[in-house]
C-alpha atoms as a PDB file:
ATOM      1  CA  UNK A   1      49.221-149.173  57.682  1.00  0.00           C
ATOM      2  CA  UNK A   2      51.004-147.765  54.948  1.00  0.00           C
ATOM      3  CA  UNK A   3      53.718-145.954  56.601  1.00  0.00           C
ATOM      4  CA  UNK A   4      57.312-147.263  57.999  1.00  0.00           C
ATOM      5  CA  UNK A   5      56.399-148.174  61.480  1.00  0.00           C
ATOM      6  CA  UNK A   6      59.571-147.220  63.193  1.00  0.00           C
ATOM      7  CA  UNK A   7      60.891-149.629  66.954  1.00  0.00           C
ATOM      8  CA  UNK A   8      63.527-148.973  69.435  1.00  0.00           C
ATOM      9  CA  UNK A   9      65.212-151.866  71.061  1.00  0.00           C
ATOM     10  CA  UNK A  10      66.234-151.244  74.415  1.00  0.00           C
ATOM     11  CA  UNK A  11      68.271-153.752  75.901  1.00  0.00           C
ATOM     12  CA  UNK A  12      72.384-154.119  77.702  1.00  0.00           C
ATOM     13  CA  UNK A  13      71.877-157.688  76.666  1.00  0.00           C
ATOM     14  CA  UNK A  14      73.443-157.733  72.565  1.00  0.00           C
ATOM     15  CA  UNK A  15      72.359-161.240  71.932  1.00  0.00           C
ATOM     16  CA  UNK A  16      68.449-160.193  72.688  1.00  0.00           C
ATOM     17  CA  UNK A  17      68.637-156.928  70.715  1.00  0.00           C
ATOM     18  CA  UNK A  18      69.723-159.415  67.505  1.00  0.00           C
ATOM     19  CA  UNK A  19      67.151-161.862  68.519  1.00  0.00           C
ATOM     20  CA  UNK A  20      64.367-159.026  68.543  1.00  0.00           C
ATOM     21  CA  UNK A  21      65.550-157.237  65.424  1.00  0.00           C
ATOM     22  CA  UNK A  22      65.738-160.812  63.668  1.00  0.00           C
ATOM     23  CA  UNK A  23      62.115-161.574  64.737  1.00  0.00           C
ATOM     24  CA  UNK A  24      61.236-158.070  63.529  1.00  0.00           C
ATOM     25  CA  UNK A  25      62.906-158.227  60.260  1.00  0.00           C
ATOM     26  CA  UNK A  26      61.012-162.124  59.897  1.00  0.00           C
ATOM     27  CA  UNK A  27      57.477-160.946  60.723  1.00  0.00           C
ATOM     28  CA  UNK A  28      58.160-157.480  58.079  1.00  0.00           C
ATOM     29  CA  UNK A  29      58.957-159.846  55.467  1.00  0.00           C
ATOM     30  CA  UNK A  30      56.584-162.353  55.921  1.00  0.00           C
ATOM     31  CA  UNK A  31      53.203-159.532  56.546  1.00  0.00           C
ATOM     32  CA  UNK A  32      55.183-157.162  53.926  1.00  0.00           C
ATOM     33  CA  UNK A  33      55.593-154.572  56.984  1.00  0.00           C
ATOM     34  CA  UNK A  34      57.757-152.175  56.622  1.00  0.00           C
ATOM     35  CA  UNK A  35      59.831-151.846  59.844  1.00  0.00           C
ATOM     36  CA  UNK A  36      62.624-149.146  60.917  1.00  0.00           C
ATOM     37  CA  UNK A  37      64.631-150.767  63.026  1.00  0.00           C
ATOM     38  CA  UNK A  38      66.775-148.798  66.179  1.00  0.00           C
ATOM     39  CA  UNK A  39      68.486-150.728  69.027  1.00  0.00           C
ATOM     40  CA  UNK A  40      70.149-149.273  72.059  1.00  0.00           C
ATOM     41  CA  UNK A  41      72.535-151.244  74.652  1.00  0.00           C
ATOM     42  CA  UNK A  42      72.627-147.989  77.271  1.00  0.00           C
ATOM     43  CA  UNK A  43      69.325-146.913  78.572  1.00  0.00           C
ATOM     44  CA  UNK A  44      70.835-143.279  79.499  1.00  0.00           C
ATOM     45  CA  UNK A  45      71.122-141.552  75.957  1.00  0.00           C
ATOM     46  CA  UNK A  46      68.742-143.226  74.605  1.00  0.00           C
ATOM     47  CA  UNK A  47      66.218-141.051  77.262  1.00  0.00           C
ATOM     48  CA  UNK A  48      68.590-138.111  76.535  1.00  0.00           C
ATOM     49  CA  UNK A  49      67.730-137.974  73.044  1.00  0.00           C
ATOM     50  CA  UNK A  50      64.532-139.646  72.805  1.00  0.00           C
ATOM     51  CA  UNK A  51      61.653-137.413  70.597  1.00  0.00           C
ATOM     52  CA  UNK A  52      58.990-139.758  70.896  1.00  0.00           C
ATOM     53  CA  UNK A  53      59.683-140.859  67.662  1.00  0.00           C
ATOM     54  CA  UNK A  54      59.111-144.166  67.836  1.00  0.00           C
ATOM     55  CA  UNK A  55      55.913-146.119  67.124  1.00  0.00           C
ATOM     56  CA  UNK A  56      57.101-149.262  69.612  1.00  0.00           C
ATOM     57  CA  UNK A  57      59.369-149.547  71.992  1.00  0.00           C
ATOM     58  CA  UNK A  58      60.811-152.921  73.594  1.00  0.00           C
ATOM     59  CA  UNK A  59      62.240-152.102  76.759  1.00  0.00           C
ATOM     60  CA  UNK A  60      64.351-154.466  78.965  1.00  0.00           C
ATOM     61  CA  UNK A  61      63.357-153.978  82.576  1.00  0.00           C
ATOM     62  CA  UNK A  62      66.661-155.011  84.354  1.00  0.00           C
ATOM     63  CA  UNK A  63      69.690-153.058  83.149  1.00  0.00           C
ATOM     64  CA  UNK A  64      72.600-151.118  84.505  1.00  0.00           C
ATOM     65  CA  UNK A  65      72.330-147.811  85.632  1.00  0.00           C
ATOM     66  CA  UNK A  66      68.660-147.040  85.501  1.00  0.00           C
ATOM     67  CA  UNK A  67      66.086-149.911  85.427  1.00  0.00           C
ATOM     68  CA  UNK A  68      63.471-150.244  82.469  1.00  0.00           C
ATOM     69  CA  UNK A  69      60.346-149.330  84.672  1.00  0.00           C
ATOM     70  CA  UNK A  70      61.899-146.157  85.254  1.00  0.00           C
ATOM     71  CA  UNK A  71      63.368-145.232  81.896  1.00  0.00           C
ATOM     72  CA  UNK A  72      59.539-146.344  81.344  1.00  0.00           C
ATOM     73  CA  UNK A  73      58.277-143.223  83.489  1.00  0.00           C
ATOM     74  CA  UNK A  74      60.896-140.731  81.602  1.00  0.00           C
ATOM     75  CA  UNK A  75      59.538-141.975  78.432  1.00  0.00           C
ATOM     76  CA  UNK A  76      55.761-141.202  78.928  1.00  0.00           C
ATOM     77  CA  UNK A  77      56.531-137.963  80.127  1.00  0.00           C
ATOM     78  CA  UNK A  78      57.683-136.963  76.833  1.00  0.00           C
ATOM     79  CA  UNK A  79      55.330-139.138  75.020  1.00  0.00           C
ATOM     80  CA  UNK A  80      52.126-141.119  75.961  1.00  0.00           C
ATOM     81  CA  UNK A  81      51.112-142.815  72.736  1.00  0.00           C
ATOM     82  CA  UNK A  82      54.038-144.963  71.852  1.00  0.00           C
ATOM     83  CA  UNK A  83      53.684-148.808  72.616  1.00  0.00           C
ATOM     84  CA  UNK A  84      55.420-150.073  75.002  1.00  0.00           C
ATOM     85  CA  UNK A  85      56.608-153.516  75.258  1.00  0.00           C
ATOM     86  CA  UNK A  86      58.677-154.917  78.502  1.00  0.00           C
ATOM     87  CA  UNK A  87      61.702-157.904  78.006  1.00  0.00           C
ATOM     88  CA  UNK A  88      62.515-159.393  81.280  1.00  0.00           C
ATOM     89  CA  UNK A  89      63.919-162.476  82.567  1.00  0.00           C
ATOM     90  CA  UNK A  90      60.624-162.814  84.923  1.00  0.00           C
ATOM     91  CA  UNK A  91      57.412-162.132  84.901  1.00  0.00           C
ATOM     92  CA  UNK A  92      57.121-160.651  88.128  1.00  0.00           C
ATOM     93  CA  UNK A  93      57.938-157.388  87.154  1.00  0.00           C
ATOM     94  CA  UNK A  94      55.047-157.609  85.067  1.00  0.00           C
ATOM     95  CA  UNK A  95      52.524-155.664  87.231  1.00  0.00           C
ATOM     96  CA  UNK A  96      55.181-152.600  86.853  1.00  0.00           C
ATOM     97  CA  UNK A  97      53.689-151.943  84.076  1.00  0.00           C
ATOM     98  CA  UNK A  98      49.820-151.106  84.233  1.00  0.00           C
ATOM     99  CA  UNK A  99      52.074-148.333  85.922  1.00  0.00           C
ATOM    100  CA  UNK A 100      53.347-146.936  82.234  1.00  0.00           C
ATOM    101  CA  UNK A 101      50.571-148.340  80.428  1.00  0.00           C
ATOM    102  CA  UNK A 102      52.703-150.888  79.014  1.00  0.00           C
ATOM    103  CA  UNK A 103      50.726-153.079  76.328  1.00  0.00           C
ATOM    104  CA  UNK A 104      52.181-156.980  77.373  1.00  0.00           C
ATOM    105  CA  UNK A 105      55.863-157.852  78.045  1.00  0.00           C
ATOM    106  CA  UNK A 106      57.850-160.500  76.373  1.00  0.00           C
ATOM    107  CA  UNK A 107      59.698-163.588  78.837  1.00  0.00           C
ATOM    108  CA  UNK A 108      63.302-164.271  78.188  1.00  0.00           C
ATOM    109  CA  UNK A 109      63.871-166.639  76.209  1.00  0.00           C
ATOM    110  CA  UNK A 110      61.511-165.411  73.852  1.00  0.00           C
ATOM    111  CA  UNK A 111      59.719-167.700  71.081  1.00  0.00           C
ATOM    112  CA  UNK A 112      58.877-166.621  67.698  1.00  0.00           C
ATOM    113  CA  UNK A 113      55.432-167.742  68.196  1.00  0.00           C
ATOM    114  CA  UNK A 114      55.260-165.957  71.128  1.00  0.00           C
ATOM    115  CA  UNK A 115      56.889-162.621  69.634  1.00  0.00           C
ATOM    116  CA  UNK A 116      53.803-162.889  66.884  1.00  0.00           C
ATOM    117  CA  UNK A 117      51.255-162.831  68.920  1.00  0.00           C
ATOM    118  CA  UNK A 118      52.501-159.798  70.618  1.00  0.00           C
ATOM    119  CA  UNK A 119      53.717-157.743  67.322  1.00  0.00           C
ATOM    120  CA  UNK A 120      50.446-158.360  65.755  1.00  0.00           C
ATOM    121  CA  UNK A 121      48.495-156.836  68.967  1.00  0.00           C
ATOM    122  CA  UNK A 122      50.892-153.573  68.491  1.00  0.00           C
ATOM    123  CA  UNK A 123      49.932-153.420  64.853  1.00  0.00           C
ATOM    124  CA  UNK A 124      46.562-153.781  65.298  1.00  0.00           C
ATOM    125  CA  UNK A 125      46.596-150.906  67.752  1.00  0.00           C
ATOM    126  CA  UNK A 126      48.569-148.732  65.418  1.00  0.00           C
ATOM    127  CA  UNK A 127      45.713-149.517  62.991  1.00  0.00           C
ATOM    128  CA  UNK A 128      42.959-148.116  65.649  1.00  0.00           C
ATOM    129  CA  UNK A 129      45.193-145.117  66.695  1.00  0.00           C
ATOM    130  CA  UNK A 130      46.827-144.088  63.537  1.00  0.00           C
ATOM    131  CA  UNK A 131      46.642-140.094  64.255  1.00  0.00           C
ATOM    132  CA  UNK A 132      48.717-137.166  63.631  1.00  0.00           C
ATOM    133  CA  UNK A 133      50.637-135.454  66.328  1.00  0.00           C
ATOM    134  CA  UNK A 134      53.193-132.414  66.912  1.00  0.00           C
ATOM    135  CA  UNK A 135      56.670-132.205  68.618  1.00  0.00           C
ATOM    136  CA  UNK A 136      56.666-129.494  71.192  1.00  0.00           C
ATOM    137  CA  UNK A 137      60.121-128.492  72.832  1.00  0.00           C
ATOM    138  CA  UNK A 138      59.700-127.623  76.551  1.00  0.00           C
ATOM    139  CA  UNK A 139      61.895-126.783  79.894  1.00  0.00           C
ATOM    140  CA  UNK A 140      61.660-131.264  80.197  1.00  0.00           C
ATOM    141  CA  UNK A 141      62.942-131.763  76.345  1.00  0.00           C
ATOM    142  CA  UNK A 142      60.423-132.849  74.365  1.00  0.00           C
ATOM    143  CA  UNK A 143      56.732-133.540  74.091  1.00  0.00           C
ATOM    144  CA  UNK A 144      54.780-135.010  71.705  1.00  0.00           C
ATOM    145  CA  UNK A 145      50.915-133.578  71.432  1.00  0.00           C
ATOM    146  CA  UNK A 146      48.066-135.584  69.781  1.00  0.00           C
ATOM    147  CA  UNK A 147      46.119-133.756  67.255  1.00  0.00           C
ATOM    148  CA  UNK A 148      43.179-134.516  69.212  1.00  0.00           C
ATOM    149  CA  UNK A 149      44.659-132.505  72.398  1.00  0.00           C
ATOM    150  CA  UNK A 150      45.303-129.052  70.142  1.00  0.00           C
ATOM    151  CA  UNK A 151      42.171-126.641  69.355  1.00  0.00           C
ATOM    152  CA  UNK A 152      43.842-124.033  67.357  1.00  0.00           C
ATOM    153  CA  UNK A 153      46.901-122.883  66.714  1.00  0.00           C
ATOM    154  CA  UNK A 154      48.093-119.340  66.380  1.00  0.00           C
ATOM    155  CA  UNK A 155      50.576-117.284  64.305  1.00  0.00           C
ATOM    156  CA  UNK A 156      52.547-114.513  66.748  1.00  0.00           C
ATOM    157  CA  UNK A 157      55.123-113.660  64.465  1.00  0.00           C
ATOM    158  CA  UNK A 158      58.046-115.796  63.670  1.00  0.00           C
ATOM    159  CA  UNK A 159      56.179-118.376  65.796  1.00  0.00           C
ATOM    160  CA  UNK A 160      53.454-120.131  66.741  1.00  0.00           C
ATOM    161  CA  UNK A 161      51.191-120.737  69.727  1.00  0.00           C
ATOM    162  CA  UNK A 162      49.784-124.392  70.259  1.00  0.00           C
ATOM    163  CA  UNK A 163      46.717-124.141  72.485  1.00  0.00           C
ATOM    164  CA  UNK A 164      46.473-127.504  73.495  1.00  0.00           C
ATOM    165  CA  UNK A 165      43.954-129.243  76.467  1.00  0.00           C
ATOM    166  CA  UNK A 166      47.550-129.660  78.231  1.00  0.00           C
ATOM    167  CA  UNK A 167      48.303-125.946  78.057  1.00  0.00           C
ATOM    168  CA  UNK A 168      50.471-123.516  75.534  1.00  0.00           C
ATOM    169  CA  UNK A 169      53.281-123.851  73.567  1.00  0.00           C
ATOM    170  CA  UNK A 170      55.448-121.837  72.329  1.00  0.00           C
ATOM    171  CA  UNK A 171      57.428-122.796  68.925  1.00  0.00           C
ATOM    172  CA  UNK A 172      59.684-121.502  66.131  1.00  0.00           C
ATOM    173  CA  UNK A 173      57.879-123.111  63.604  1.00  0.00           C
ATOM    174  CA  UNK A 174      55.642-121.904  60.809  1.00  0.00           C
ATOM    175  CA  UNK A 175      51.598-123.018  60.762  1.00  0.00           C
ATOM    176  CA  UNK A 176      52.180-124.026  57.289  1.00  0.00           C
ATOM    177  CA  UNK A 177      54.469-126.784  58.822  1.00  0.00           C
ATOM    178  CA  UNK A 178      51.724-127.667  61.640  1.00  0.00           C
ATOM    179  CA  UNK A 179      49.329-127.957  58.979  1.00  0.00           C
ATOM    180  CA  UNK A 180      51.167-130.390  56.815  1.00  0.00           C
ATOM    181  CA  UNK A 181      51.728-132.842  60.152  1.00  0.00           C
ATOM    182  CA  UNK A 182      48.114-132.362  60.838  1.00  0.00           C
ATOM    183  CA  UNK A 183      46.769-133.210  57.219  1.00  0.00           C
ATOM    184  CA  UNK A 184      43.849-135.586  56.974  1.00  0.00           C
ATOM    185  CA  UNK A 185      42.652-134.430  60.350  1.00  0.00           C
ATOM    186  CA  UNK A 186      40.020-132.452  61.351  1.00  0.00           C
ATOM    187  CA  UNK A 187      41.394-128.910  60.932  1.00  0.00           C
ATOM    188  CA  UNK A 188      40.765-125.910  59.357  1.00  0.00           C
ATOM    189  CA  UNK A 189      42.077-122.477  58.779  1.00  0.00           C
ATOM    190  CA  UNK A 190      39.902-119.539  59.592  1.00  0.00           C
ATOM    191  CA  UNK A 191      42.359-116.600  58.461  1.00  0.00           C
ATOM    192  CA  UNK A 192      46.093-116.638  57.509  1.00  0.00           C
ATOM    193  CA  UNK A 193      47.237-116.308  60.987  1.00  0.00           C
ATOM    194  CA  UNK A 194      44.517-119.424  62.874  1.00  0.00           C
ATOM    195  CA  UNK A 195      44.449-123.675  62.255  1.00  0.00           C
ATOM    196  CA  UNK A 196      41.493-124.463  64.271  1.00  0.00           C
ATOM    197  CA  UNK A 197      40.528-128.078  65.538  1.00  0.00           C
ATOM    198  CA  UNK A 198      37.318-128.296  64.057  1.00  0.00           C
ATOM    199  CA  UNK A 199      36.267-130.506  67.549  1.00  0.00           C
ATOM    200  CA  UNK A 200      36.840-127.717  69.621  1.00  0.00           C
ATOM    201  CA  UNK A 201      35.211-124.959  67.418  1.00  0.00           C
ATOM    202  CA  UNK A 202      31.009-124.376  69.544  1.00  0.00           C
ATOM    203  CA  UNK A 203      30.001-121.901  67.191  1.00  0.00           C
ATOM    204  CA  UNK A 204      30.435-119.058  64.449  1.00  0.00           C
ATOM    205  CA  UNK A 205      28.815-116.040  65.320  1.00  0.00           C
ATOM    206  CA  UNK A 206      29.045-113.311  62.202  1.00  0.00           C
ATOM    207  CA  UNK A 207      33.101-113.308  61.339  1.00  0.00           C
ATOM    208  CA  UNK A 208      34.376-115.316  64.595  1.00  0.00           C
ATOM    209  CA  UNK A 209      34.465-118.854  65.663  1.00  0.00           C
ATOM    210  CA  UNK A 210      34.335-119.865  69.123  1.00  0.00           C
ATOM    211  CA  UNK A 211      37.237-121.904  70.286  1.00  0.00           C
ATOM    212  CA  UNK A 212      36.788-123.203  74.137  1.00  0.00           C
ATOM    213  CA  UNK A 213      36.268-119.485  75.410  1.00  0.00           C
ATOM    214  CA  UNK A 214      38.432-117.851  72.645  1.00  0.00           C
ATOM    215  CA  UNK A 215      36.738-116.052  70.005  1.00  0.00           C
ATOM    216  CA  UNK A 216      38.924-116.430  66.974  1.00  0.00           C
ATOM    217  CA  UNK A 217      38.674-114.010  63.743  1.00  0.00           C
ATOM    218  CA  UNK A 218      37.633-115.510  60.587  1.00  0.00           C
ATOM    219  CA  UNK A 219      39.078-113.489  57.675  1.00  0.00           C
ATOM    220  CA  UNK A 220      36.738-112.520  54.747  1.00  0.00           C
ATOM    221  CA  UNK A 221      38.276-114.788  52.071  1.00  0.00           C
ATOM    222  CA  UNK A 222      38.315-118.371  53.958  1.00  0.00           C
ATOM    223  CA  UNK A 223      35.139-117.804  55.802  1.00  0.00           C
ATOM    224  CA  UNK A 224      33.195-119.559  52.807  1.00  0.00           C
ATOM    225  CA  UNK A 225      35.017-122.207  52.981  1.00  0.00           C
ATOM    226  CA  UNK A 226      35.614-122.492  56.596  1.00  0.00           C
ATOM    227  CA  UNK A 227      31.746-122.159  57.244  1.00  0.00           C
ATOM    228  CA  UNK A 228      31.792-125.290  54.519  1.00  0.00           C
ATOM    229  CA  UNK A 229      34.318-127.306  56.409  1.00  0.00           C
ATOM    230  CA  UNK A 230      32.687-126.511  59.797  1.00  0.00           C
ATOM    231  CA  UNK A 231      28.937-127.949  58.524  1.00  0.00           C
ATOM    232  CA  UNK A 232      30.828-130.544  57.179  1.00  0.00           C
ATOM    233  CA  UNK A 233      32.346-131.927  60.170  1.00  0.00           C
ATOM    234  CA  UNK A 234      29.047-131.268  62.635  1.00  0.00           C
ATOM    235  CA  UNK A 235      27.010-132.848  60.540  1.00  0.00           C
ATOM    236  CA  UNK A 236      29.922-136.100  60.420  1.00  0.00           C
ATOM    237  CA  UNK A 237      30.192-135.774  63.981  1.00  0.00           C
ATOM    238  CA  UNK A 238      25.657-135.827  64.148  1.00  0.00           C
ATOM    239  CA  UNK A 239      25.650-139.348  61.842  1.00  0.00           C
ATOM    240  CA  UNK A 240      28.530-140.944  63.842  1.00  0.00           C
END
């Protein structure tokens, strides 16, 4: 992975935070990782202001205030994808967290050794799931959508609709910015004002492509190549 793979630290304990970020900055220069580093000691604004920015997350599960399980459950509302690692004193709480899809959890005191074997497991499922996504801001905050939830998206003036399999959202942003986050993954534009998912597309009938049960326009000068990139991909999608 070529790209800064960026952690949070979550912990009220200062002396794990530096042991974690220590172990992190190790294994980055001993694999040649690049790692972006952020560490938290309060839980609270860290859910406040998280964007589901972050790649991995270590999360201690007992802390004041709000326990990790459920700053856990706040978290995956806003963002499913990220790793999640728990740090706790005790592995009982481990069970908590097939609840939040938590990947393993970490036993204070932790060992380097240990710590390897469970970094390298998060990198090699960054590896497997390296794929674009869009921030979405909603009555909750934030959401991050995986560019294989969105079908198309659609131009309505200063914004843009994102039709997603969760439902629509409604952004100030321009589809020329969508398309750039989404670059290197299966979509196409069928007309100035459409960024189809190429997955979701059934059919092109004459000058529209069928989009779940939307019929979407395709405009004179990119239906060459939009009829191109659509054979393409079906006949990808045939040989897989």
């Amino acid at each position: 992975m070529s790209q800064m793979i960026k952690i949070a630290i979550v912990d009220d304990e200062k002396e794990c935070i530096l042991k974690l970020a220590g172990y992190l900055n190790r294994y980055a220069d001993e694999r040649k990782i690049a790692f972006e580093i952020s560490t938290f000691e309060n839980a609270v604004p860290f859910i406040d202001n998280f964007k589901g920015e972050y790649d991995i997350v270590f999360l201690d599960i007992l802390m004041p205030y709000i326990n990790g399980v459920d700053v856990a459950h706040k978290l995956r509302e806003k963002d499913k994808n990220f790793i999640l690692y728990f740090v706790t004193s005790t592995s009982q709480f481990a069970i908590k967290g097939y609840e939040v899809e938590a990947l393993d959890y970490l036993v204070k005191p932790i060992e380097y050794y240990e710590f390897v074997l469970k970094i390298a497991k998060a990198i090699e499922r960054l590896h497997k799931s390296n794929t674009a996504s869009v921030m979405v801001k909603n009555r909750n905050g934030y959401l991050k959508i995986d560019a294989s939830e969105i079908m198309y998206v659609e131009v309505l003036g200063h914004h843009c609709e994102i039709h997603a399999t969760s439902g629509v959202y409604r952004q100030y942003i321009t589809i020329r910015s969508i398309e750039d986050q989404l670059k290197g993954q299966s979509f196409a534009r069928c007309n100035n004002c459409y960024l189809v998912n190429l997955a979701y597309a059934t059919a092109i009938e004459d000058y529209e492509v069928i989009v779940g049960e939307d019929r979407l326009l395709i405009s004179h000068p990119r239906r060459k190549e939009f009829l191109a990139k659509f054979k393409q991909f079906k006949e990808h999608k045939e040989h897989d």
